[in-house]
C-alpha atoms as a PDB file:
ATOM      1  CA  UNK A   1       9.587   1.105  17.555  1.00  0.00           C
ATOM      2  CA  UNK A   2       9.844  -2.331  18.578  1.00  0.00           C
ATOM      3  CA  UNK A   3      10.768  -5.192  16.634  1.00  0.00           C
ATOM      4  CA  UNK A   4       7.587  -6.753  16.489  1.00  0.00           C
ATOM      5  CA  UNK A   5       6.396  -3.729  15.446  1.00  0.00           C
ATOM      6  CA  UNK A   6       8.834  -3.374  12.546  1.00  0.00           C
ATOM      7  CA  UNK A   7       8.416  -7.335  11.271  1.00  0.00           C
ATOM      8  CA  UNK A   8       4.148  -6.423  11.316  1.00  0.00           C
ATOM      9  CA  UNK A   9       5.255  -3.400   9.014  1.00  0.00           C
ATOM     10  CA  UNK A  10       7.002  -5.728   6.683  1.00  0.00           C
ATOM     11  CA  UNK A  11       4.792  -8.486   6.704  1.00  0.00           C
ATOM     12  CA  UNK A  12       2.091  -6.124   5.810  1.00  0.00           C
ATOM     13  CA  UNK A  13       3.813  -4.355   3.137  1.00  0.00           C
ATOM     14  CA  UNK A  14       4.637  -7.204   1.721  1.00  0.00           C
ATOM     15  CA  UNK A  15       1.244  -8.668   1.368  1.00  0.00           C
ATOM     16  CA  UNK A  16      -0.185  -5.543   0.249  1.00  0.00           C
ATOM     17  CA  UNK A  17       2.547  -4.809  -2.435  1.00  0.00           C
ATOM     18  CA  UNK A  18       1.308  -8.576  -3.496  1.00  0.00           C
ATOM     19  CA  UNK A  19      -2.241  -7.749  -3.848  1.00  0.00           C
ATOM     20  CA  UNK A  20      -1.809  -4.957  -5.595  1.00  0.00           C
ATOM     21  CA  UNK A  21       0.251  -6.547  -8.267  1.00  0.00           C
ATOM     22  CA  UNK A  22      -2.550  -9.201  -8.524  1.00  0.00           C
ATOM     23  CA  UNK A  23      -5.110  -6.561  -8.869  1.00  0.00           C
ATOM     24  CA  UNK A  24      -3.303  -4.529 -11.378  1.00  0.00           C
ATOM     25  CA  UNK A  25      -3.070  -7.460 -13.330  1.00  0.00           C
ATOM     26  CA  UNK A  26      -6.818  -8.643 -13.290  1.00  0.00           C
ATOM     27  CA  UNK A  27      -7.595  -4.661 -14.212  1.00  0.00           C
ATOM     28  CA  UNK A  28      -4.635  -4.835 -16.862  1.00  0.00           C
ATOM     29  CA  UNK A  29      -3.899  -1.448 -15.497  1.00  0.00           C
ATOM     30  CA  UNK A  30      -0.292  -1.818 -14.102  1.00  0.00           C
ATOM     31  CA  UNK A  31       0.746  -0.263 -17.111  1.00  0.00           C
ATOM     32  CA  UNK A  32       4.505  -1.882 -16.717  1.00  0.00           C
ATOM     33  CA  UNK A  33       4.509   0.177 -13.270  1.00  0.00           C
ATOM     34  CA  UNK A  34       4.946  -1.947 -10.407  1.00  0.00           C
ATOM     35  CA  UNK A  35       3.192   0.545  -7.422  1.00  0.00           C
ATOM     36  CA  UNK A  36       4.929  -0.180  -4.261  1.00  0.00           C
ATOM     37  CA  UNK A  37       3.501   0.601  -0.746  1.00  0.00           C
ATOM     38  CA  UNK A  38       4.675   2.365   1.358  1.00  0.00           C
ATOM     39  CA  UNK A  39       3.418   1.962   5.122  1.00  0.00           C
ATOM     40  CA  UNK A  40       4.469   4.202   8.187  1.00  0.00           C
ATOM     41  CA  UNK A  41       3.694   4.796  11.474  1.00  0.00           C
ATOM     42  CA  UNK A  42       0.638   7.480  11.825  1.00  0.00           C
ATOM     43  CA  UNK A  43       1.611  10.708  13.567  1.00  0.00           C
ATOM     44  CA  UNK A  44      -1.110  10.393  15.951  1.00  0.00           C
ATOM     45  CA  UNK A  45      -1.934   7.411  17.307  1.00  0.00           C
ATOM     46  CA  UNK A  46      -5.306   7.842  17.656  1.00  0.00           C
ATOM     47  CA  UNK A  47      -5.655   7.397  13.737  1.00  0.00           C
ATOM     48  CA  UNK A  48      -4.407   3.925  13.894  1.00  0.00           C
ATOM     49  CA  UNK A  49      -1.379   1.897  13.655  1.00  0.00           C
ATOM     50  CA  UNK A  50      -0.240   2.855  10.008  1.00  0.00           C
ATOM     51  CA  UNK A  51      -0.238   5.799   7.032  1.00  0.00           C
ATOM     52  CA  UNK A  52      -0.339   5.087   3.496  1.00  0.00           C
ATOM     53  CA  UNK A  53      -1.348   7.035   0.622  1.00  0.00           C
ATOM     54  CA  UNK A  54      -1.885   3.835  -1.718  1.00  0.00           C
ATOM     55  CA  UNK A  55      -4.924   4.065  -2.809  1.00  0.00           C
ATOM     56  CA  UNK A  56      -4.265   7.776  -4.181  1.00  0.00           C
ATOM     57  CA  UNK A  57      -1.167   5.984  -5.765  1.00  0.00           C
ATOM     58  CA  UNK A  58      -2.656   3.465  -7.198  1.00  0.00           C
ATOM     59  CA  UNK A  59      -5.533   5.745  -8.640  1.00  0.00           C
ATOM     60  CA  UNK A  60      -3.515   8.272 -10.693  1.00  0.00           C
ATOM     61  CA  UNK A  61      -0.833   5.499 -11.770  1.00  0.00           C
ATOM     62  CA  UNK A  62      -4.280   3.470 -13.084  1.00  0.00           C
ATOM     63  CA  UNK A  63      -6.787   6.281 -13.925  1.00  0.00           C
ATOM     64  CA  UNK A  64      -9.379   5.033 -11.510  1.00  0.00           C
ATOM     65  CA  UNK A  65     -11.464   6.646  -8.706  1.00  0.00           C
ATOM     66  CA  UNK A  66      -9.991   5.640  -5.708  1.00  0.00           C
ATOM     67  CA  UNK A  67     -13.214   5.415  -4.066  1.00  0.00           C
END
């Protein structure tokens, strides 16, 4: 991976991880669990740049649909 590459990841995870604290919050559904993300390269590129199973996360952890 290149570097670029890598400071994308972080930037992304980083604002991510930040929204869903903010969202959590407005739901009052963090529950005192702070759900981080976790973002990685796909194994196929053809699916995109990035994997994460967040929203499935986020869903059990709040007892939402995560559609």
């Amino acid at each position: 991976m290149t570097q670029r590459y890598n400071e994308v990841l972080n930037a992304l995870t980083s604002e991510l991880n930040s929204r869903l604290s903010r969202l959590a919050a407005s739901w009052k559904a963090d529950n005192g669990e702070a759900l981080r993300v976790s973002l990685a390269p796909t194994r196929d590129v053809a699916n995109g740049d990035f994997a994460t199973a967040v929203a499935l996360a986020a869903a059990k952890a709040w007892k939402r649909n995560p559609l």
